[in-house]
C-alpha atoms as a PDB file:
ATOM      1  CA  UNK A   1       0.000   0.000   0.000  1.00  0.00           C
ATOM      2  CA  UNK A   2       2.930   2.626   1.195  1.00  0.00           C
ATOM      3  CA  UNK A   3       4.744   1.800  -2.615  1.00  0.00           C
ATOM      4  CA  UNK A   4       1.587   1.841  -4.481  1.00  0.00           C
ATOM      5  CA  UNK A   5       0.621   5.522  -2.509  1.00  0.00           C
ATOM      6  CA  UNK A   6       3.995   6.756  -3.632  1.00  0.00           C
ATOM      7  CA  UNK A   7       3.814   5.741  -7.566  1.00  0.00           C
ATOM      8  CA  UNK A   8       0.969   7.576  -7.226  1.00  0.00           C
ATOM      9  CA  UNK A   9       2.218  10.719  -5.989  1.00  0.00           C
ATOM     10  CA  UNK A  10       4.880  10.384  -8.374  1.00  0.00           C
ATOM     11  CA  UNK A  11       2.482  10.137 -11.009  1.00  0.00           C
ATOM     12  CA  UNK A  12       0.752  12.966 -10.276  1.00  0.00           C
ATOM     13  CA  UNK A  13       3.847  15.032 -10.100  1.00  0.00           C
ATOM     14  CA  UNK A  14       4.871  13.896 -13.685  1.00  0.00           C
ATOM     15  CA  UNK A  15       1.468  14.728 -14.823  1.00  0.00           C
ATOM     16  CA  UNK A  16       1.603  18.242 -13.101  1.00  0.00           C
ATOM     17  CA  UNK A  17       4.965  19.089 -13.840  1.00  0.00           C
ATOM     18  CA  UNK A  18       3.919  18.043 -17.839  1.00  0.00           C
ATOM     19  CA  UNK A  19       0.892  20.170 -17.366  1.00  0.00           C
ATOM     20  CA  UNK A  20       2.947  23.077 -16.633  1.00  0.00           C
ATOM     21  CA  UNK A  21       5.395  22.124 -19.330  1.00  0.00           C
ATOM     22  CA  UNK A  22       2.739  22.142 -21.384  1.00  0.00           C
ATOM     23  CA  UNK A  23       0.838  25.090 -20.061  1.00  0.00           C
ATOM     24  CA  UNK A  24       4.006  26.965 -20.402  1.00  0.00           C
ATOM     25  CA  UNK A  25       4.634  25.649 -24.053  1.00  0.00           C
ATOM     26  CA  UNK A  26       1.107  26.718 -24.879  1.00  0.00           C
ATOM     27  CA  UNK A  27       1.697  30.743 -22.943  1.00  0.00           C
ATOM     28  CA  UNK A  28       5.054  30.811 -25.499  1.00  0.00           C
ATOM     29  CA  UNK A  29       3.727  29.694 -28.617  1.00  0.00           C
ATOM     30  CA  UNK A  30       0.325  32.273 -27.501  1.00  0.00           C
ATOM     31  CA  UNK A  31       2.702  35.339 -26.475  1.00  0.00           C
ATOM     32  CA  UNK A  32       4.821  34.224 -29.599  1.00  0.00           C
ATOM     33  CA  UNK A  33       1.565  34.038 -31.658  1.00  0.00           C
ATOM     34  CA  UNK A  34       0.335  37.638 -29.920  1.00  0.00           C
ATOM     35  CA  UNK A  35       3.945  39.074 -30.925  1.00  0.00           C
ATOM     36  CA  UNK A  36       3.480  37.975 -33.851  1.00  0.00           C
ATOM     37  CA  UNK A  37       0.330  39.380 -34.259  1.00  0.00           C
ATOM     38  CA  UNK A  38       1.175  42.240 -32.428  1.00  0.00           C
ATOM     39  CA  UNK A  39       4.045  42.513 -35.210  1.00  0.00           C
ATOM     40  CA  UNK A  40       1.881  41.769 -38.274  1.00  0.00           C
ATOM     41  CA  UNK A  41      -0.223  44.497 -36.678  1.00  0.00           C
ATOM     42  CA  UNK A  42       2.605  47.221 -36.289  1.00  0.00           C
ATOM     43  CA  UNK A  43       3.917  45.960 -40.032  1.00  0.00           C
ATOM     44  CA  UNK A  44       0.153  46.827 -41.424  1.00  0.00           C
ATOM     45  CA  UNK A  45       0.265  49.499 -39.466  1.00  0.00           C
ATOM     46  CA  UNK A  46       3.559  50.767 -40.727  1.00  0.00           C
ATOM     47  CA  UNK A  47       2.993  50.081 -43.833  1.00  0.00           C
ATOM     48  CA  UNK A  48      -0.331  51.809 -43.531  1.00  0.00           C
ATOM     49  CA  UNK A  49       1.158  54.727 -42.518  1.00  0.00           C
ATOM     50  CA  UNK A  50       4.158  54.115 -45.376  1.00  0.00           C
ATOM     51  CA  UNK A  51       0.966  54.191 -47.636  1.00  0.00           C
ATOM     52  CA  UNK A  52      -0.661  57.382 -45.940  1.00  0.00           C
ATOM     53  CA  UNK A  53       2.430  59.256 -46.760  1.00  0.00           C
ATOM     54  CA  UNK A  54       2.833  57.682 -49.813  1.00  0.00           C
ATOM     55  CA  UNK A  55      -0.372  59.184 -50.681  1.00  0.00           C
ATOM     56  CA  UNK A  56       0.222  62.688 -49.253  1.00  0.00           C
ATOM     57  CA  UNK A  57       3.610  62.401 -51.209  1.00  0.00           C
ATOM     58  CA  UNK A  58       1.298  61.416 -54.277  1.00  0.00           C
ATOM     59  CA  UNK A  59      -0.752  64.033 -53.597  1.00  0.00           C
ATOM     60  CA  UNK A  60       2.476  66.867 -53.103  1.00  0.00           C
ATOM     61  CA  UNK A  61       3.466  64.992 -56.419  1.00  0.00           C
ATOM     62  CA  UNK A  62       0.053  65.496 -57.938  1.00  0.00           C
ATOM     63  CA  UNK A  63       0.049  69.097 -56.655  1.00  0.00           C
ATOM     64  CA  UNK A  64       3.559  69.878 -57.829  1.00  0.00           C
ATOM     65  CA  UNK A  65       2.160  68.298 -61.431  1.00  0.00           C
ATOM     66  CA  UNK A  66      -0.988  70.374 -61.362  1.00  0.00           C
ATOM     67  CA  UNK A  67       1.230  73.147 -60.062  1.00  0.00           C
ATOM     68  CA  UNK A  68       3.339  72.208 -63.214  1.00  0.00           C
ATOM     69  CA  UNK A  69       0.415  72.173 -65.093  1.00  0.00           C
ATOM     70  CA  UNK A  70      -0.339  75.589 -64.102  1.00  0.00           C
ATOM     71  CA  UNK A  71       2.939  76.599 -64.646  1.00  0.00           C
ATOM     72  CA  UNK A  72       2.330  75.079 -68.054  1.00  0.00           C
ATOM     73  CA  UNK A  73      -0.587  77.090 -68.351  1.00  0.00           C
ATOM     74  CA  UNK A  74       0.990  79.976 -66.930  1.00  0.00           C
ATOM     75  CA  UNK A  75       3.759  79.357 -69.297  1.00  0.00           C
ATOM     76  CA  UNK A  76       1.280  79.174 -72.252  1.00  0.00           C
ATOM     77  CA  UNK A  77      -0.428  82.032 -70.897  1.00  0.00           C
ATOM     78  CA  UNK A  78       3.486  83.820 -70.694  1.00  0.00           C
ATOM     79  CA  UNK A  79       3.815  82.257 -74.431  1.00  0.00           C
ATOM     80  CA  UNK A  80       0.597  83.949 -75.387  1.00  0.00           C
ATOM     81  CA  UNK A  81       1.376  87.129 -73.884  1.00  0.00           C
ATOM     82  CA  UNK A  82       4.411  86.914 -75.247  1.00  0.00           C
ATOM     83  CA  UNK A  83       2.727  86.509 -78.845  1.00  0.00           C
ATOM     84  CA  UNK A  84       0.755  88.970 -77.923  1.00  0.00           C
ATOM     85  CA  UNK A  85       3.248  91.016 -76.532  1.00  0.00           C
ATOM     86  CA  UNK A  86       4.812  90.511 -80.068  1.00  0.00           C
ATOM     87  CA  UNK A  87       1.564  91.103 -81.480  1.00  0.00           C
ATOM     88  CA  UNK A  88       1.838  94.913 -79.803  1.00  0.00           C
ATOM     89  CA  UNK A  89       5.476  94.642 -80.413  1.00  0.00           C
ATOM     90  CA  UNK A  90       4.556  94.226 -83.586  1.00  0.00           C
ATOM     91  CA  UNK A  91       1.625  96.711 -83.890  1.00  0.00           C
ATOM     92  CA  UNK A  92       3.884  99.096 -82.255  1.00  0.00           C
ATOM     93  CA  UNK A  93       6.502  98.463 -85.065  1.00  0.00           C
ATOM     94  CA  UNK A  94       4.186  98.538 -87.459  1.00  0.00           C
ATOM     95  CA  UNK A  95       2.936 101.952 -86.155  1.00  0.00           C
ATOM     96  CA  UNK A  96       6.399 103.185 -85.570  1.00  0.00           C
ATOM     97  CA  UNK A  97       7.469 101.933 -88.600  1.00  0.00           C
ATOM     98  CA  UNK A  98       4.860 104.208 -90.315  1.00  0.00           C
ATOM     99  CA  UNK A  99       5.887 106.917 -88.174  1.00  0.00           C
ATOM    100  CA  UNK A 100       9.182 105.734 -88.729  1.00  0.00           C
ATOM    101  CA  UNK A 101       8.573 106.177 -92.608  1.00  0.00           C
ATOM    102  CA  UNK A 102       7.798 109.482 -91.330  1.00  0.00           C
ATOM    103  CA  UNK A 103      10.289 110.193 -88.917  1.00  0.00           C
ATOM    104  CA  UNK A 104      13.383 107.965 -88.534  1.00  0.00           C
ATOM    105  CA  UNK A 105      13.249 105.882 -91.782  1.00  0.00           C
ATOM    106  CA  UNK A 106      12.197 108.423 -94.418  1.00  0.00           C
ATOM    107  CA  UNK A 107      15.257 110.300 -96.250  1.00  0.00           C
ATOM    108  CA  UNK A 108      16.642 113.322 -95.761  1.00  0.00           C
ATOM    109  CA  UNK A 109      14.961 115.776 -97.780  1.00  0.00           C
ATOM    110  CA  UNK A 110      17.283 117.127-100.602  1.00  0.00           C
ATOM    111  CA  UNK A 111      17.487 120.505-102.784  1.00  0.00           C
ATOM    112  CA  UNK A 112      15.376 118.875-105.467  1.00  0.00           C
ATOM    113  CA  UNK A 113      12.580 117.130-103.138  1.00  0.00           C
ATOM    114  CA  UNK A 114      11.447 120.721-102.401  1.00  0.00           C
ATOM    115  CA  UNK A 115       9.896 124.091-103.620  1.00  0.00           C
ATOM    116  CA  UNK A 116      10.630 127.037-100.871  1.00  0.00           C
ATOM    117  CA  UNK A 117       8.471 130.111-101.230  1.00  0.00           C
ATOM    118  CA  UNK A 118       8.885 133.559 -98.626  1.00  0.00           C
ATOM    119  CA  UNK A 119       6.069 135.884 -97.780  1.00  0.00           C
ATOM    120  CA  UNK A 120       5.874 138.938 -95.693  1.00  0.00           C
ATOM    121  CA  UNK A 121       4.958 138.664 -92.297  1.00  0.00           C
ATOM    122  CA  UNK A 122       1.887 141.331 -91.740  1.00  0.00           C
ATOM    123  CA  UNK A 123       3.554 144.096 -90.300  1.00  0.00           C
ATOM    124  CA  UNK A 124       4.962 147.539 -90.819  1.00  0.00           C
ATOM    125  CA  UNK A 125       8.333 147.949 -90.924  1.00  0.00           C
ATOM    126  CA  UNK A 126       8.738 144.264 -92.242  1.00  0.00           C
ATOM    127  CA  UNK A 127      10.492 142.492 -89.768  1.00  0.00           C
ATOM    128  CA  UNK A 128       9.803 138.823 -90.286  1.00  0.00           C
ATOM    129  CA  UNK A 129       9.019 136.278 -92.972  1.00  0.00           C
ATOM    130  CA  UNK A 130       7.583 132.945 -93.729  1.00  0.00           C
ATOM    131  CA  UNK A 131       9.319 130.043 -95.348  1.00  0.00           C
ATOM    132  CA  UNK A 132       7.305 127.904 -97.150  1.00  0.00           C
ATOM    133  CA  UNK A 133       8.964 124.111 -98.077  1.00  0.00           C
ATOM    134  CA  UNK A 134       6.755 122.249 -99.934  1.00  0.00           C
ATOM    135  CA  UNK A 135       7.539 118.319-100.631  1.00  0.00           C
ATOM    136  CA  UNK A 136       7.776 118.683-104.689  1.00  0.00           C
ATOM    137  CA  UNK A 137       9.007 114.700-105.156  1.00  0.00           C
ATOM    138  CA  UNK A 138       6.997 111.424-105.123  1.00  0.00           C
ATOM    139  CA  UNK A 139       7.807 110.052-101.863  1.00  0.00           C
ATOM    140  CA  UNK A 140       8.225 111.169 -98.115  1.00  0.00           C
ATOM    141  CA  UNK A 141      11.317 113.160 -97.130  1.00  0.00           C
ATOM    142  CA  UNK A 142      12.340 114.502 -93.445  1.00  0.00           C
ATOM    143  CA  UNK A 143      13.036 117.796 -93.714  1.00  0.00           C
ATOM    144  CA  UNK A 144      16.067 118.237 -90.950  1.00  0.00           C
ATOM    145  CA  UNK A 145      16.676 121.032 -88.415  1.00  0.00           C
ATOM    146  CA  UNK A 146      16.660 124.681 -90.164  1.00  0.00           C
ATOM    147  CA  UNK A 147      16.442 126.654 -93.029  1.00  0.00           C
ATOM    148  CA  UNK A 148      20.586 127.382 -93.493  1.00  0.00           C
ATOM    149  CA  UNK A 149      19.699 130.929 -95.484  1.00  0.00           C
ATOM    150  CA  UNK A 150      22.317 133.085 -96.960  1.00  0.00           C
ATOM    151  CA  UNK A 151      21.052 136.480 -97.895  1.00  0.00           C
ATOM    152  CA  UNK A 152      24.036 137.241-100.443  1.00  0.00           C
ATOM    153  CA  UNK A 153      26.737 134.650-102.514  1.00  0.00           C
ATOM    154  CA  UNK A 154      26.735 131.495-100.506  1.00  0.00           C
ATOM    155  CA  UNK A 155      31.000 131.656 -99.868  1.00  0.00           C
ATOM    156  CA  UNK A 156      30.431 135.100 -98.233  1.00  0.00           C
ATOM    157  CA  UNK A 157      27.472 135.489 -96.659  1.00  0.00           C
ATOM    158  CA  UNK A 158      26.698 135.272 -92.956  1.00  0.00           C
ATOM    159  CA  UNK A 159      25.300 132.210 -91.146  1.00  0.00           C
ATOM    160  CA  UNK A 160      21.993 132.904 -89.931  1.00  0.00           C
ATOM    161  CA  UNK A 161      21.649 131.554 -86.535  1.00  0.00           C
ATOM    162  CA  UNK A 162      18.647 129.036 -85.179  1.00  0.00           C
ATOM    163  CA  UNK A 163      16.673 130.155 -82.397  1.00  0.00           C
ATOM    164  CA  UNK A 164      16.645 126.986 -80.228  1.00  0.00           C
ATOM    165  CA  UNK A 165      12.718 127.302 -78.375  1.00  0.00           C
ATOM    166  CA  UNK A 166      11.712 126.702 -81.796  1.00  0.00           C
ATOM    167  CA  UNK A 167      12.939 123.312 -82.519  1.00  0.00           C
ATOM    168  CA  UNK A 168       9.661 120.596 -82.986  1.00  0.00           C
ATOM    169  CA  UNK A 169      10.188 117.503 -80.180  1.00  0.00           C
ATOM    170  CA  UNK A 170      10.385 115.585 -83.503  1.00  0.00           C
ATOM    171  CA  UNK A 171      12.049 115.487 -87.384  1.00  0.00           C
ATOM    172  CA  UNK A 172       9.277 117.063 -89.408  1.00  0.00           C
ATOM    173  CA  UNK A 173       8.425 114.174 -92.011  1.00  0.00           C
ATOM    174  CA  UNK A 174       6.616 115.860 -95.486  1.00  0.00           C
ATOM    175  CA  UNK A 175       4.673 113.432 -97.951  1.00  0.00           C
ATOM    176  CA  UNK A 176       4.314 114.613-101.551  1.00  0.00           C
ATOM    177  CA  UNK A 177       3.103 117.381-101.448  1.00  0.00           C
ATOM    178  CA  UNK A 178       2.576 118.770 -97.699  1.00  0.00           C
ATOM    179  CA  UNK A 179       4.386 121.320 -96.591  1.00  0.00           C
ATOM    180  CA  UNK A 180       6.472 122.576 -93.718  1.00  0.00           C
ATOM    181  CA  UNK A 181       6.908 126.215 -92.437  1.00  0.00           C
ATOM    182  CA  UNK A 182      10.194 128.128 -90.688  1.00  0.00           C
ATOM    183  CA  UNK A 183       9.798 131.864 -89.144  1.00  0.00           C
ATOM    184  CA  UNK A 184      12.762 134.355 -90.319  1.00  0.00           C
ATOM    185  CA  UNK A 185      13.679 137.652 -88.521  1.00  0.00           C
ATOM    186  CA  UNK A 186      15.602 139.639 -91.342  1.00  0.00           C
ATOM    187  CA  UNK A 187      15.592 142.937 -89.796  1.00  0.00           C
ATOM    188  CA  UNK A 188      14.704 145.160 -86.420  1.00  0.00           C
ATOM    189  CA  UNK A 189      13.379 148.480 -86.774  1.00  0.00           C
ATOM    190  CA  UNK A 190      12.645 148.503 -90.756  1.00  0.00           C
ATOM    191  CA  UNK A 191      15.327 150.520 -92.877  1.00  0.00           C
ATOM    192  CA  UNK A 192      18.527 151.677 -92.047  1.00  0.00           C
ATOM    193  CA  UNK A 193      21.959 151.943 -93.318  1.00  0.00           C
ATOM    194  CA  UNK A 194      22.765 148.814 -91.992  1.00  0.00           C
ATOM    195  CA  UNK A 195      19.812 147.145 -94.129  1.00  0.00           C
ATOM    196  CA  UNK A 196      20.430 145.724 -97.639  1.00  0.00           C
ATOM    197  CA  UNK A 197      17.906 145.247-100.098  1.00  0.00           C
ATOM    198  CA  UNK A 198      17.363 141.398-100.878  1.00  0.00           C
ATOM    199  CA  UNK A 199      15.729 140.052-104.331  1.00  0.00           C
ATOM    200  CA  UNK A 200      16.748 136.336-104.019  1.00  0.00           C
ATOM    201  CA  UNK A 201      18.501 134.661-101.457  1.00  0.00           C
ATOM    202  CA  UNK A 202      19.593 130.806-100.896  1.00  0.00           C
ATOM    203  CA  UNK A 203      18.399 128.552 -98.809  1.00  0.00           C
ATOM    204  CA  UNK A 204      19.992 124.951 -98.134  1.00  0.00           C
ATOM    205  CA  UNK A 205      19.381 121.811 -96.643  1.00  0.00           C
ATOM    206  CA  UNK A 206      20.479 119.735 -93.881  1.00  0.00           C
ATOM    207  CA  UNK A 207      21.406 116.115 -94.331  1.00  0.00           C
ATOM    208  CA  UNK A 208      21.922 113.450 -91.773  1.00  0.00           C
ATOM    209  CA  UNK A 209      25.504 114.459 -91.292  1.00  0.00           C
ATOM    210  CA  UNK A 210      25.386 117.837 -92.200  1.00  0.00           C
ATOM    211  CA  UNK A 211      24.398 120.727 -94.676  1.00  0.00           C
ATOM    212  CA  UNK A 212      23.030 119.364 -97.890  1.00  0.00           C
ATOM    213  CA  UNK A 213      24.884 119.450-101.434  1.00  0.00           C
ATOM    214  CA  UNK A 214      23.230 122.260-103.263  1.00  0.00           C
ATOM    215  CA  UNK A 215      20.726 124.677-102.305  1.00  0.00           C
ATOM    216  CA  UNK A 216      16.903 126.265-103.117  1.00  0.00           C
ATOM    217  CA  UNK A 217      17.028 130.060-104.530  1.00  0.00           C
ATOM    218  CA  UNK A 218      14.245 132.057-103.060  1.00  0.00           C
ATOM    219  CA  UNK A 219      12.701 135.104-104.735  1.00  0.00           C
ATOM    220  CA  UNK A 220      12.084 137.792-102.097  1.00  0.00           C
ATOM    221  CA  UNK A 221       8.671 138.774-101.870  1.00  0.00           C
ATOM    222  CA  UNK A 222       7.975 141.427-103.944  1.00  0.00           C
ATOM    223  CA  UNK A 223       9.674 144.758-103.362  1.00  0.00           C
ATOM    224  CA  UNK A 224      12.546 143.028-102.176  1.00  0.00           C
ATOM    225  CA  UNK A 225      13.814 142.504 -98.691  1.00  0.00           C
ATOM    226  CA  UNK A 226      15.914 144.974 -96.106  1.00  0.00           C
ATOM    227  CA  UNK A 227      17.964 142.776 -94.666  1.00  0.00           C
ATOM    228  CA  UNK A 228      20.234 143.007 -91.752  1.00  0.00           C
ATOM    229  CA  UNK A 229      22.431 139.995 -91.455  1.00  0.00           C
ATOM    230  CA  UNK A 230      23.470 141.074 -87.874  1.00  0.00           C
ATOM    231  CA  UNK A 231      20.031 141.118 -86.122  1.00  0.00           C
ATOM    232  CA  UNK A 232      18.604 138.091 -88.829  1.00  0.00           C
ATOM    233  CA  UNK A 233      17.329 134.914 -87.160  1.00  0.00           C
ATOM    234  CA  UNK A 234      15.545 131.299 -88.094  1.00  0.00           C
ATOM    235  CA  UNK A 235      13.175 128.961 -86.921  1.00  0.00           C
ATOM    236  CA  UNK A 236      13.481 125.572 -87.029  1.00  0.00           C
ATOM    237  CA  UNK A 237      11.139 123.879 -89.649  1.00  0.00           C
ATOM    238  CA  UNK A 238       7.565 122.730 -88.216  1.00  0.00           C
ATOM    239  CA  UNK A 239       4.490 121.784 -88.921  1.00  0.00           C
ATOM    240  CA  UNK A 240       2.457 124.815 -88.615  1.00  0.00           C
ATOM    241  CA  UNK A 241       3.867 127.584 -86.905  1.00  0.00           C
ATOM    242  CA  UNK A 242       3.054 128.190 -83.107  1.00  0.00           C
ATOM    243  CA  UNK A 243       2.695 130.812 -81.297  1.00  0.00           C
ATOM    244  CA  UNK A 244       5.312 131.793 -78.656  1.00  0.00           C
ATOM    245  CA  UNK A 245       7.670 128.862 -79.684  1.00  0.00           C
ATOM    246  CA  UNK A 246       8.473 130.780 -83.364  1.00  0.00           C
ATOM    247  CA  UNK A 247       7.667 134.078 -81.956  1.00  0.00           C
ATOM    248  CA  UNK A 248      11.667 136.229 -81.764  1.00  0.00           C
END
């Protein structure tokens, strides 16, 4: 009975000490199997979150495209307004290039491109008088700076001297046929013994790097003109002539 008890106890003991084996087999292959899920779980969630900002960065990249694509379209719109910009570029040179038939671009006027006629100013003594240069040729012509007038023989005579409030802001550009006007002060006071009586005088030209080859005779209006060479003045060729500007 006392050996029989004892292989009993024994027994039990195994069986117990198998249970916990067991037991504590099973809590290691369960905490292993919960780390594992507990792993698994962290890996999804990782790689949910590696997705998340995979997205956002998807999204930055799909931004920065659409922000490419509006740079594109800003860009077109840029290439546009550049075209168009070129367009009014292009207008512009058009324009200027009209004006600059008239102004930069058309020749110098020369000696034969135009008739110049003189008239009394209305006044008593006669003081003043008008050129007249009208464009005698076929085509546009700028008529540069001042009438350079010599009231005697071109070698000799004295320069007549520009009064500078008179020049036009721009080159004074004649098409067939219009004309162009210069004030002239030929005397002060009327008569005197320093005056001398003018039928004809010359008038020249300037060209873009100087005074013109050749020259335009003038008949003096009629009656001829008292000249004094000392007190004699010229306007600068304009348009019209304005009041104040060609007034000396």
């Amino acid at each position: 009975m006392r050996h029989h008890h004892k292989s009993t106890v024994l027994a039990a003991a195994a069986i117990a000490a198998l249970s916990l084996g067991l037991t504590a087999c099973g809590g290691g292959d369960a905490a292993a199997g919960a780390k594992d899920d507990g792993s698994v779980g962290a890996s999804k969630s990782a790689q949910a979150t590696t997705d998340t900002v995979a997205g956002a960065g998807g999204a930055d990249q799909t931004t920065a495209k659409n922000g490419s694509g509006s740079t594109g379209g800003s860009t077109a719109g840029s290439t546009t307004g550049g075209s168009g910009t070129k367009g009014s570029t292009t207008g512009s040179g058009t324009g200027s290039s009209g004006g600059g038939t008239g102004s930069t671009k058309a020749r110098a006027c020369a000696a034969g491109d135009v008739k110049v006629t003189a008239a009394k100013a209305d006044e008593v003594p006669t003081e003043h008088i008008v050129l007249t240069a009208t464009n005698t040729s076929g085509s546009a012509c700028t008529l540069l700076e001042y009438p350079l007038i010599a009231f005697g023989p071109i070698q000799t005579a004295k320069d007549i001297p520009a009064v500078a409030k008179s020049k036009p802001a721009a080159p004074i550009v004649l098409k067939p046929g219009a004309p162009a006007y210069a004030n002239v002060r030929v005397a002060l006071g009327g008569a005197h013994e320093d005056n001398k009586v003018v039928k004809e005088f010359n008038v020249n030209l300037f060209a873009a790097e100087g005074p013109a080859e050749g020259s335009v005779v003038v008949k003096a209006p009629a009656g001829g003109l008292a000249v004094d060479e000392a007190a004699a003045k010229t306007g600068y060729w304009t348009y019209e002539l304005r009041n104040g500007a060609d007034e000396f």
